[in-house]
N, C-alpha and C. Protein backbone atom coordinates (compact mmCIF):
# COMPACT_ATOMS: atom_id res chain seq x y z
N UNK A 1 63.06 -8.04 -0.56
CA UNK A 1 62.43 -6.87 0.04
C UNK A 1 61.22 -7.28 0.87
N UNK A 2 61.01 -6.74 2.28
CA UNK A 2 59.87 -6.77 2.70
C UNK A 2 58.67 -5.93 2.71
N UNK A 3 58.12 -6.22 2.90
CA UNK A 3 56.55 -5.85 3.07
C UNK A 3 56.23 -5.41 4.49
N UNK A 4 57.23 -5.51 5.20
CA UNK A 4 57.13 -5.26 6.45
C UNK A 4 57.72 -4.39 7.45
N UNK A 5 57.81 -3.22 8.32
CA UNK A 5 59.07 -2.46 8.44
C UNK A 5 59.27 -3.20 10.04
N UNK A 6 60.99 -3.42 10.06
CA UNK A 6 61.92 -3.80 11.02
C UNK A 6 62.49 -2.58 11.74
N UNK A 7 62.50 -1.65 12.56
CA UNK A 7 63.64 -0.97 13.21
C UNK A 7 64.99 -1.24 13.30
N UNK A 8 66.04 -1.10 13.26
CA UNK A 8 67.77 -1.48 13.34
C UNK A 8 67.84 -2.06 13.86
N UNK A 9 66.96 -1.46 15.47
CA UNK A 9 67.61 -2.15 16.91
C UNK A 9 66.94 -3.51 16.90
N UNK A 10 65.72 -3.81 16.11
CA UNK A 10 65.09 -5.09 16.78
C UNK A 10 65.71 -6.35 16.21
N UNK A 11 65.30 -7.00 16.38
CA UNK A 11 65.79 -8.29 15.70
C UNK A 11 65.04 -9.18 15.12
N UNK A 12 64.46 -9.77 14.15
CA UNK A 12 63.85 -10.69 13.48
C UNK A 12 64.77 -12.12 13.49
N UNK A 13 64.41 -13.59 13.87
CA UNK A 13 65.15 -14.74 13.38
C UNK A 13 64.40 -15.11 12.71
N UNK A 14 65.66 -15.70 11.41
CA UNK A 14 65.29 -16.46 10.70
C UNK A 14 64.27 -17.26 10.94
N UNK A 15 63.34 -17.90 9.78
CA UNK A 15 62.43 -18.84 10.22
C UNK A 15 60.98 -17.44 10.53
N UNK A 16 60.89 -16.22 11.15
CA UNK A 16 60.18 -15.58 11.37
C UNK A 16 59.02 -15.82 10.59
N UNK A 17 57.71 -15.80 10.68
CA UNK A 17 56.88 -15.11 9.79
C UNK A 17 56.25 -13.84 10.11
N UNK A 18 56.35 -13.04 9.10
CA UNK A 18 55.76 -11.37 9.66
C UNK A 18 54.82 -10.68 8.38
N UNK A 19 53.49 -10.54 8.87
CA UNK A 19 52.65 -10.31 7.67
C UNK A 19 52.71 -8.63 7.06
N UNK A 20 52.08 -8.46 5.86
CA UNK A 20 52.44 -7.55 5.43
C UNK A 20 51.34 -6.29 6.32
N UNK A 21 52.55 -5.12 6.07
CA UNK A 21 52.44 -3.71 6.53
C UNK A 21 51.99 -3.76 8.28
N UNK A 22 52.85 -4.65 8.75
CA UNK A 22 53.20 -4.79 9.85
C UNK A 22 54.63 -3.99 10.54
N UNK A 23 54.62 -3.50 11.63
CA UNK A 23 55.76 -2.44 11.97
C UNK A 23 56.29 -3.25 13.58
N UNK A 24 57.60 -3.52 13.59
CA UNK A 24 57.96 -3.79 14.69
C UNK A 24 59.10 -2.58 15.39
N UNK A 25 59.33 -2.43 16.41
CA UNK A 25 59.92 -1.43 16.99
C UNK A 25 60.95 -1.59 17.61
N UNK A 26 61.92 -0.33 17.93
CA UNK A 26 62.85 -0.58 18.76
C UNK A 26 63.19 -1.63 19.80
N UNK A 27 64.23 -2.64 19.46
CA UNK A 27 64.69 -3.37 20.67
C UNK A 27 63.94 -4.60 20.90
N UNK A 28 63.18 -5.05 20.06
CA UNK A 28 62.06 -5.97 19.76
C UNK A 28 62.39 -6.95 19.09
N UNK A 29 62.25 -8.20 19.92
CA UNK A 29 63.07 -9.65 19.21
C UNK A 29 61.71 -10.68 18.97
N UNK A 30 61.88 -11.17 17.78
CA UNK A 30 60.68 -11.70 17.08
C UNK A 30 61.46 -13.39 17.24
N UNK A 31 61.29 -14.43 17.68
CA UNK A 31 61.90 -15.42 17.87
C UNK A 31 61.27 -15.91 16.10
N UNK A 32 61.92 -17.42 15.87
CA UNK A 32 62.35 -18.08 14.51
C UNK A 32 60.76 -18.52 14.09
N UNK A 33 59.95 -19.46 15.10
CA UNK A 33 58.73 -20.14 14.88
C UNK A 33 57.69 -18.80 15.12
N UNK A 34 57.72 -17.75 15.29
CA UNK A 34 57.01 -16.77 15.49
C UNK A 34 56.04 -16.72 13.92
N UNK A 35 54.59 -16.77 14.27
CA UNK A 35 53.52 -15.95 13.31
C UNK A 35 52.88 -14.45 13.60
N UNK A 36 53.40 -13.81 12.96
CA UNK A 36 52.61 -12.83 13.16
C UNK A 36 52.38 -12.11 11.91
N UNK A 37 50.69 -11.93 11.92
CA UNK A 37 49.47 -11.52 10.74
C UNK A 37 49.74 -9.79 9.95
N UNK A 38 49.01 -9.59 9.29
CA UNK A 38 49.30 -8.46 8.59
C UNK A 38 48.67 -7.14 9.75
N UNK A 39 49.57 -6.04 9.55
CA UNK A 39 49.13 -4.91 9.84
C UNK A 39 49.40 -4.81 11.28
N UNK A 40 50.21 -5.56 12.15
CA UNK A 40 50.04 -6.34 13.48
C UNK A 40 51.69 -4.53 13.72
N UNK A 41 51.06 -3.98 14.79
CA UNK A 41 52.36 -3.13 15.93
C UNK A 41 52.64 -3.82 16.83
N UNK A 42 54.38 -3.66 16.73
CA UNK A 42 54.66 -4.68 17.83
C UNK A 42 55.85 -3.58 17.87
N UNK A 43 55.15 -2.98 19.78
CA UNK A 43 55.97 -1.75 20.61
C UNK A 43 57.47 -2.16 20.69
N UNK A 44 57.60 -1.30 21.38
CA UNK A 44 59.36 -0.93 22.07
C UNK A 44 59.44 -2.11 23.01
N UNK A 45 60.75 -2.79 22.77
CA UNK A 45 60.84 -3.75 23.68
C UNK A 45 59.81 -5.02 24.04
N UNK A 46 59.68 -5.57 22.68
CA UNK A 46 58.51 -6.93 22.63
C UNK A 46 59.42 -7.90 22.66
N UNK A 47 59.03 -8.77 22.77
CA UNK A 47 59.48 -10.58 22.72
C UNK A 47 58.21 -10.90 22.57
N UNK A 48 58.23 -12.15 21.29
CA UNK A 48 57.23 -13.04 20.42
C UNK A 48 58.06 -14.19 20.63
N UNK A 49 57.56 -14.99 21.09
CA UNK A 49 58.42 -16.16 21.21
C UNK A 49 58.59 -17.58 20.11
N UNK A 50 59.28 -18.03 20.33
CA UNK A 50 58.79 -19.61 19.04
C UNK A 50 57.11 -20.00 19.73
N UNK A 51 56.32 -20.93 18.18
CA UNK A 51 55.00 -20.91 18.34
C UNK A 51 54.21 -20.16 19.36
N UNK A 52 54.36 -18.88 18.55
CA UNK A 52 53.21 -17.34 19.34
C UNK A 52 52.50 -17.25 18.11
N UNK A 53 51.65 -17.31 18.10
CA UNK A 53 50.84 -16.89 16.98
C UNK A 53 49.77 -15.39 17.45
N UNK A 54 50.19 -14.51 16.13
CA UNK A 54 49.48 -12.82 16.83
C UNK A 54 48.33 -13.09 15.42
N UNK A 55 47.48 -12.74 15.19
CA UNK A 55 46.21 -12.42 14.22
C UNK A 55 47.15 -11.25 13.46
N UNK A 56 45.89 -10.57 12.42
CA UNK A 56 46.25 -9.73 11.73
C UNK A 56 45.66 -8.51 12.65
N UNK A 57 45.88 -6.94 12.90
CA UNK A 57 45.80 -6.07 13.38
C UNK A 57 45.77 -6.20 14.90
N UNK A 58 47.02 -6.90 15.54
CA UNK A 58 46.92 -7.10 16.64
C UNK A 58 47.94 -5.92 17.12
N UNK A 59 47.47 -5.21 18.45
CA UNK A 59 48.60 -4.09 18.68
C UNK A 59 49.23 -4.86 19.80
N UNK A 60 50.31 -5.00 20.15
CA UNK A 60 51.10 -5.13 21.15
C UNK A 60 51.84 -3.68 21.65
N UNK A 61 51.55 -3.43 22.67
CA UNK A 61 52.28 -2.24 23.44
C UNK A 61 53.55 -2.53 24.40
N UNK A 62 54.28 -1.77 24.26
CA UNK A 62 56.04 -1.43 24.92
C UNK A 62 55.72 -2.70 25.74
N UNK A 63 57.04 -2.97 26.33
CA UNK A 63 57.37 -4.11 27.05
C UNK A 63 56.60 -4.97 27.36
N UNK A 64 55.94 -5.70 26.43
CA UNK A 64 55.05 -7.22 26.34
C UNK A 64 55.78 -8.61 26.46
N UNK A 65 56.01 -9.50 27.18
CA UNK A 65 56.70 -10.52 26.70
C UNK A 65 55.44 -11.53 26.75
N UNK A 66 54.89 -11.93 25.01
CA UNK A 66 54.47 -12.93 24.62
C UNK A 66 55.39 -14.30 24.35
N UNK A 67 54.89 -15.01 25.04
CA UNK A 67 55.59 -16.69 25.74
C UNK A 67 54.88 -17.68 24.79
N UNK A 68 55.88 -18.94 24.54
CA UNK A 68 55.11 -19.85 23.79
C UNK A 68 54.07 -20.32 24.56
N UNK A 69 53.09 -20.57 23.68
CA UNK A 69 51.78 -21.24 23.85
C UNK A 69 50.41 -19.62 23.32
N UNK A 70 51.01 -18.81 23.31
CA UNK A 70 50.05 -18.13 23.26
C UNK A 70 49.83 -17.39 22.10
N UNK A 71 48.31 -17.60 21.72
CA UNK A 71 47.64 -17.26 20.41
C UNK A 71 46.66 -16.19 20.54
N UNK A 72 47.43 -15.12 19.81
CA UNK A 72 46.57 -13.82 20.06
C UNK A 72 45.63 -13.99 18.10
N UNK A 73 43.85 -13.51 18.48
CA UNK A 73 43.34 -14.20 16.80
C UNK A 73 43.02 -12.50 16.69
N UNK A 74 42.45 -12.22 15.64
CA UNK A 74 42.61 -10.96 15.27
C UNK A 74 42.03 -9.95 15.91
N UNK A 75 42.77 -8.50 15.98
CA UNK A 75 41.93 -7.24 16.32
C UNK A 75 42.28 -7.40 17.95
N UNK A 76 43.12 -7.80 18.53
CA UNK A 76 43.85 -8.04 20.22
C UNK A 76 44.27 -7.15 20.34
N UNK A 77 44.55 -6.50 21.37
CA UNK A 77 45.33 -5.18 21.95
C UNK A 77 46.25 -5.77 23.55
N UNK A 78 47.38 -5.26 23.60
CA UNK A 78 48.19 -5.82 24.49
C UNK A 78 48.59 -4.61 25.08
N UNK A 79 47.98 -4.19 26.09
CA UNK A 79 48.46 -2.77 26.78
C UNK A 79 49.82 -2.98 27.16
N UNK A 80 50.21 -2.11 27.75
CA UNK A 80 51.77 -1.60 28.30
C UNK A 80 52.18 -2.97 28.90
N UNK A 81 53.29 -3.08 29.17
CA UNK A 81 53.66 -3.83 30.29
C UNK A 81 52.73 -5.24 30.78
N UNK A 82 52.07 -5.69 30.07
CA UNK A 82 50.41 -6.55 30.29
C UNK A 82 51.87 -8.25 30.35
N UNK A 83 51.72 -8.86 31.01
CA UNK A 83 52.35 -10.40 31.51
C UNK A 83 51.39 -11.51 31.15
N UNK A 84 51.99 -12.77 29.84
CA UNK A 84 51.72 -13.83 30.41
C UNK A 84 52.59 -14.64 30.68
N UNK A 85 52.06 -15.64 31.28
CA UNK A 85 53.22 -17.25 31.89
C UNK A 85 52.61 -18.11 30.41
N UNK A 86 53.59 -18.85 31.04
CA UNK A 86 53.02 -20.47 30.44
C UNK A 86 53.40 -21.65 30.87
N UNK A 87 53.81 -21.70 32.35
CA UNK A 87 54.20 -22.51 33.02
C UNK A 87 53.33 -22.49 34.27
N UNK A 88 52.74 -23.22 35.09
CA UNK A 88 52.06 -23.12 36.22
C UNK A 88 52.53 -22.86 37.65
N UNK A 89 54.05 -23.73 37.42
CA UNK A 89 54.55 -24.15 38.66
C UNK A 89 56.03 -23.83 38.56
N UNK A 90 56.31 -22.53 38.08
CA UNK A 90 58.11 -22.53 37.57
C UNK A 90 59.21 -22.62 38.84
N UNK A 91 60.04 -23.52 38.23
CA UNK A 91 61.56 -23.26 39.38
C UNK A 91 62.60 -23.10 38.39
N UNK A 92 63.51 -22.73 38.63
CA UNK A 92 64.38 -22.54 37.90
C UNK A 92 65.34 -23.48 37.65
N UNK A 93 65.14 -24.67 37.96
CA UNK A 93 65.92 -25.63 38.63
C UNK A 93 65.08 -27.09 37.85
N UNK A 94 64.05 -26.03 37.27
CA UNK A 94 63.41 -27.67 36.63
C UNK A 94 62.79 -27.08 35.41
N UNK A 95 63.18 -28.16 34.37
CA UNK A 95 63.14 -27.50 32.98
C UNK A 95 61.42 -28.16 32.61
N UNK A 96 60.19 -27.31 32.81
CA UNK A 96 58.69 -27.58 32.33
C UNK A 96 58.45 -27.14 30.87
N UNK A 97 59.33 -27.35 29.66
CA UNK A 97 59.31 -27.03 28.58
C UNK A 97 57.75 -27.85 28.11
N UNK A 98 57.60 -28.98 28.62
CA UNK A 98 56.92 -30.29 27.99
C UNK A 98 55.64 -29.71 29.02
N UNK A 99 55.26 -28.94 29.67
CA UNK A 99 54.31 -28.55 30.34
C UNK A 99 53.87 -27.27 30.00
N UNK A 100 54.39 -26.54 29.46
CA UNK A 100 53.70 -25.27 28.80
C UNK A 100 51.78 -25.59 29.00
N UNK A 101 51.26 -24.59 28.96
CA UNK A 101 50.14 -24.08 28.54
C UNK A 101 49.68 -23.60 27.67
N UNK A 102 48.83 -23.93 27.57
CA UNK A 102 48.29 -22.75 26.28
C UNK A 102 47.61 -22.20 26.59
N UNK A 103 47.58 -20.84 26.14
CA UNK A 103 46.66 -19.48 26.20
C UNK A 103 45.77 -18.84 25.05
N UNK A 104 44.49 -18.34 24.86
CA UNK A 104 43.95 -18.34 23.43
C UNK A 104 43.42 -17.00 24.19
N UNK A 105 43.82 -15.88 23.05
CA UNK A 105 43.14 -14.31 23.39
C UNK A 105 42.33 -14.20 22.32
N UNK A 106 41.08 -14.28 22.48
CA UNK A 106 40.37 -14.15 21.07
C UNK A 106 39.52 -13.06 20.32
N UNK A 107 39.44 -12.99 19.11
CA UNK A 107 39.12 -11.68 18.48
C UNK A 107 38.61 -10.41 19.17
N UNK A 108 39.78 -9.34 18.83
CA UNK A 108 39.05 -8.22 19.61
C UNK A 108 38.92 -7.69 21.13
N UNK A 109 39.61 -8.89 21.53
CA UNK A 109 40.11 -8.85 23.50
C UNK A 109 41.15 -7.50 23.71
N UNK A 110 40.90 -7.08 24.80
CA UNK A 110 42.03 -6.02 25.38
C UNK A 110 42.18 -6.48 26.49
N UNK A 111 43.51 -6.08 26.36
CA UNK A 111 44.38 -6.51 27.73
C UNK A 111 44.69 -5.59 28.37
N UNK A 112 44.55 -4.95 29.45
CA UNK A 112 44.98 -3.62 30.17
C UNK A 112 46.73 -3.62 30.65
N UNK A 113 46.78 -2.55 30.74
CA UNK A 113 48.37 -2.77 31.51
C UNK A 113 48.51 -3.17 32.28
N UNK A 114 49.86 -3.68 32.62
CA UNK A 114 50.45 -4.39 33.63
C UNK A 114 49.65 -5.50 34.14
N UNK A 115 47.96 -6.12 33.58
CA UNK A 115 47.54 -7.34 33.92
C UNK A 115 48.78 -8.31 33.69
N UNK A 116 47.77 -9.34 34.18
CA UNK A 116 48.98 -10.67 34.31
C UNK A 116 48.24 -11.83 34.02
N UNK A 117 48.54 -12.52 32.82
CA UNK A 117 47.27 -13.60 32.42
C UNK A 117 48.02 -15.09 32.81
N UNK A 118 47.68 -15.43 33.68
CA UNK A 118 47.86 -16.79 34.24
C UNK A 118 47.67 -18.03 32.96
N UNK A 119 48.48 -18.74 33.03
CA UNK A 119 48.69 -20.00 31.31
C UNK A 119 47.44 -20.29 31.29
N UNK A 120 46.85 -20.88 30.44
CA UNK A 120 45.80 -22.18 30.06
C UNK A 120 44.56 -21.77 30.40
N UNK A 121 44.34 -20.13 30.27
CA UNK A 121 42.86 -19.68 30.36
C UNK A 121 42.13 -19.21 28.78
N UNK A 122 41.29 -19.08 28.68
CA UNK A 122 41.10 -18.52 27.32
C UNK A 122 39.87 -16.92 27.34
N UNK A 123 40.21 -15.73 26.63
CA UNK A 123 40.07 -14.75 27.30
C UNK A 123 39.13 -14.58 25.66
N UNK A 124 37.84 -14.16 26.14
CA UNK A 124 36.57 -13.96 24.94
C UNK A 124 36.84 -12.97 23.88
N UNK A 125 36.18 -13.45 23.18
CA UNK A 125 35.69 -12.18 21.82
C UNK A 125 35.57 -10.90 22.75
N UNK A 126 35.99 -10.15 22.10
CA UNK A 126 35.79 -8.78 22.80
C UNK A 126 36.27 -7.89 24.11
N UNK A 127 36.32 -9.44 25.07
CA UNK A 127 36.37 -9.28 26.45
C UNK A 127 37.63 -7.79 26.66
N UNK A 128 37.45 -7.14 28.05
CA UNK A 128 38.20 -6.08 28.37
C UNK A 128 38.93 -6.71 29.88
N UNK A 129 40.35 -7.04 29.66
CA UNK A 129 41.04 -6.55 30.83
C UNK A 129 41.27 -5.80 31.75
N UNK A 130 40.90 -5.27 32.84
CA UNK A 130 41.69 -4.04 33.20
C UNK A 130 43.05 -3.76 33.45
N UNK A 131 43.43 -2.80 33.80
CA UNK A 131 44.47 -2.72 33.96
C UNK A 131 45.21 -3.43 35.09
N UNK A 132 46.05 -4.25 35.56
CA UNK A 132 46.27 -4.45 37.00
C UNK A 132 45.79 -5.64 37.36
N UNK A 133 44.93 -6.01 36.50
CA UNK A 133 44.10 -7.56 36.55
C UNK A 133 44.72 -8.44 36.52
N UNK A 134 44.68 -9.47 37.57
CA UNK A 134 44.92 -10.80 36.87
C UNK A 134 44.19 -11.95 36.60
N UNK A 135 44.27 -12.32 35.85
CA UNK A 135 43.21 -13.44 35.33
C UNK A 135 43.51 -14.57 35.63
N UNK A 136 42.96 -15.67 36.02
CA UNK A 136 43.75 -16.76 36.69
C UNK A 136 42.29 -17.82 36.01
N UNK A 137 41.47 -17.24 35.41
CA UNK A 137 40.17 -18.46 34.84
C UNK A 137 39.95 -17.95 33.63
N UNK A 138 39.07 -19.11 32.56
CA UNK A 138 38.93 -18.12 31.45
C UNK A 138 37.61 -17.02 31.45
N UNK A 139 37.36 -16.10 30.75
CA UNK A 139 37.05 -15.03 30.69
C UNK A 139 35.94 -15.23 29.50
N UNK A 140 34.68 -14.76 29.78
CA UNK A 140 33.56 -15.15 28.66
C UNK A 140 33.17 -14.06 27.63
N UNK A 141 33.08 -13.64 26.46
CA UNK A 141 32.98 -13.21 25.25
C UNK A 141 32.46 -11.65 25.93
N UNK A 142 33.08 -10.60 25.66
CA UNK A 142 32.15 -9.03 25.82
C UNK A 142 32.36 -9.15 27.48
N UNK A 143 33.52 -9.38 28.65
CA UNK A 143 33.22 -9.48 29.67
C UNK A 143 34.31 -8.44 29.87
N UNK A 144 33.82 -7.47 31.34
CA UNK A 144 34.76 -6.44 31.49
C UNK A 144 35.03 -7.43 33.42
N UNK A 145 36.28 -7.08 32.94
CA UNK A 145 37.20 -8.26 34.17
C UNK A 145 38.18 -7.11 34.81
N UNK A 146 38.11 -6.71 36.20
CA UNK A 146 39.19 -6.19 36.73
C UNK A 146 39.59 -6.85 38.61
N UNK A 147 40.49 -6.43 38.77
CA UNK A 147 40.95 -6.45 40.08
C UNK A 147 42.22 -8.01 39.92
N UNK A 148 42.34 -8.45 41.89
CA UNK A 148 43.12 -9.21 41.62
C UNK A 148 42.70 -10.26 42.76
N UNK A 149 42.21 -11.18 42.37
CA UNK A 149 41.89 -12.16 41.36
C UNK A 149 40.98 -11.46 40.63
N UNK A 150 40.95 -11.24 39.10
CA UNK A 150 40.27 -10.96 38.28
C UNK A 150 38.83 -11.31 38.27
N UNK A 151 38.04 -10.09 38.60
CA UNK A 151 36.46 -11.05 38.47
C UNK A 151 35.74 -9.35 37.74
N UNK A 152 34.79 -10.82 37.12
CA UNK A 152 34.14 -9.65 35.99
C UNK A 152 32.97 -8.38 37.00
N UNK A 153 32.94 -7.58 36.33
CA UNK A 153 31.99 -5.88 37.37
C UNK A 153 31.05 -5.80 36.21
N UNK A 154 31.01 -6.21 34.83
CA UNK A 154 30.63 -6.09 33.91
C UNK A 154 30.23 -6.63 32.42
N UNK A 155 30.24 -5.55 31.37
CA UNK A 155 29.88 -6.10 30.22
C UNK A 155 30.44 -4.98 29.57
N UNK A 156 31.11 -5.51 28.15
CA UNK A 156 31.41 -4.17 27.15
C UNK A 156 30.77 -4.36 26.01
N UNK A 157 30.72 -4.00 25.19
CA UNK A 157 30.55 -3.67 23.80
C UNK A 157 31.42 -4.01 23.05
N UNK A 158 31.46 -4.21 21.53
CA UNK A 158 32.43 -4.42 20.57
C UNK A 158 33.21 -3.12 20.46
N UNK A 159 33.06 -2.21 20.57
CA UNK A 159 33.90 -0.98 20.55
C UNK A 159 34.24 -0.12 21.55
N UNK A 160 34.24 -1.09 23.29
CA UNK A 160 34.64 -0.98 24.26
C UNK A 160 33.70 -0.19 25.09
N UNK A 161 32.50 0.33 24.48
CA UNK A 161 32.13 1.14 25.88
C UNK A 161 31.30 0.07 26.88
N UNK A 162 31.68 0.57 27.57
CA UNK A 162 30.94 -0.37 29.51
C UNK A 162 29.86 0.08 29.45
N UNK A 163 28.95 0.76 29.06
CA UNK A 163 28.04 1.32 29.98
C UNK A 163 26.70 1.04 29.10
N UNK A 164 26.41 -0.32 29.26
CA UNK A 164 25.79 -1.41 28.37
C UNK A 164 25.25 -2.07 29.66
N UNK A 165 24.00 -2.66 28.81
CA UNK A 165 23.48 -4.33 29.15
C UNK A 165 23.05 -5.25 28.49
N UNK A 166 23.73 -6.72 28.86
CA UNK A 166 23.18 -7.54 27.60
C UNK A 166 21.88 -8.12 28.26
């Protein structure tokens, strides 16, 4: 018995780890080397890939595809539709398995929708995505980051409001 609720449609592989009172959703494939922490939502239509590591209360929202290399640490939010890579230079025609990146989202980061986090950056404590952003450098602790190329307008708070100064 788990500790954990699965939907019909999704799929868990073997090998999974999935922490307790964690809920995954419709249509949602959890690959074999996958960690993911207690209490962690993982929307409609996710992919967790082999070595993804999610924290405990991490939300992932509808159509996320988390890619190996990337380590979400606790209290992360993954808006709608939000993209990362983990390849720099992809062709389809050339297998960069041995080149991956790594990506580190760290405690408490939000990711806005439909951003797009470019491999091998590392995105702060707290920090806020916007929506639409892409991030292509890493991102420093409590930093509010929008547009495209992603550049910070700001500062947030631990409980997201902007309208702060440090």
């Amino acid at each position: 018995m788990n500790n954990y609720y699965v939907h019909s449609t999704a799929v868990v592989d073997e090998g999974a780890t999935i922490g307790t009172g964690t809920k995954i959703w419709h249509f949602s494939h959890i690959m074999s080397k996958a960690i993911i922490g207690d209490n962690c939502t993982i929307g409609q239509n996710v992919l967790v890939s082999d070595k993804v590591t999610l924290g405990n209360n991490v939300k992932v929202q509808n159509n996320v595809s988390v890619y190996t290399g990337v380590v979400c640490e606790d209290d992360v939010f993954l808006g709608p539709s939000c993209v990362f890579t983990n390849v720099i230079n992809p062709r389809s025609f050339i297998s960069r398995k041995e080149e991956f990146r790594p990506t580190l989202v760290k405690k408490g980061a939000t990711i806005g929708a439909n951003a797009t986090i470019i491999c091998g950056v590392t995105i702060g404590e707290y920090a806020m995505i916007g929506a639409g952003a892409v991030i292509t450098k890493d991102v420093p602790d409590y930093a509010l980051i929008v547009g495209n190329p992603g550049r910070q307008t700001g500062w947030v708070d631990k409980e997201g409001n902007t309208d702060i100064s440090f």
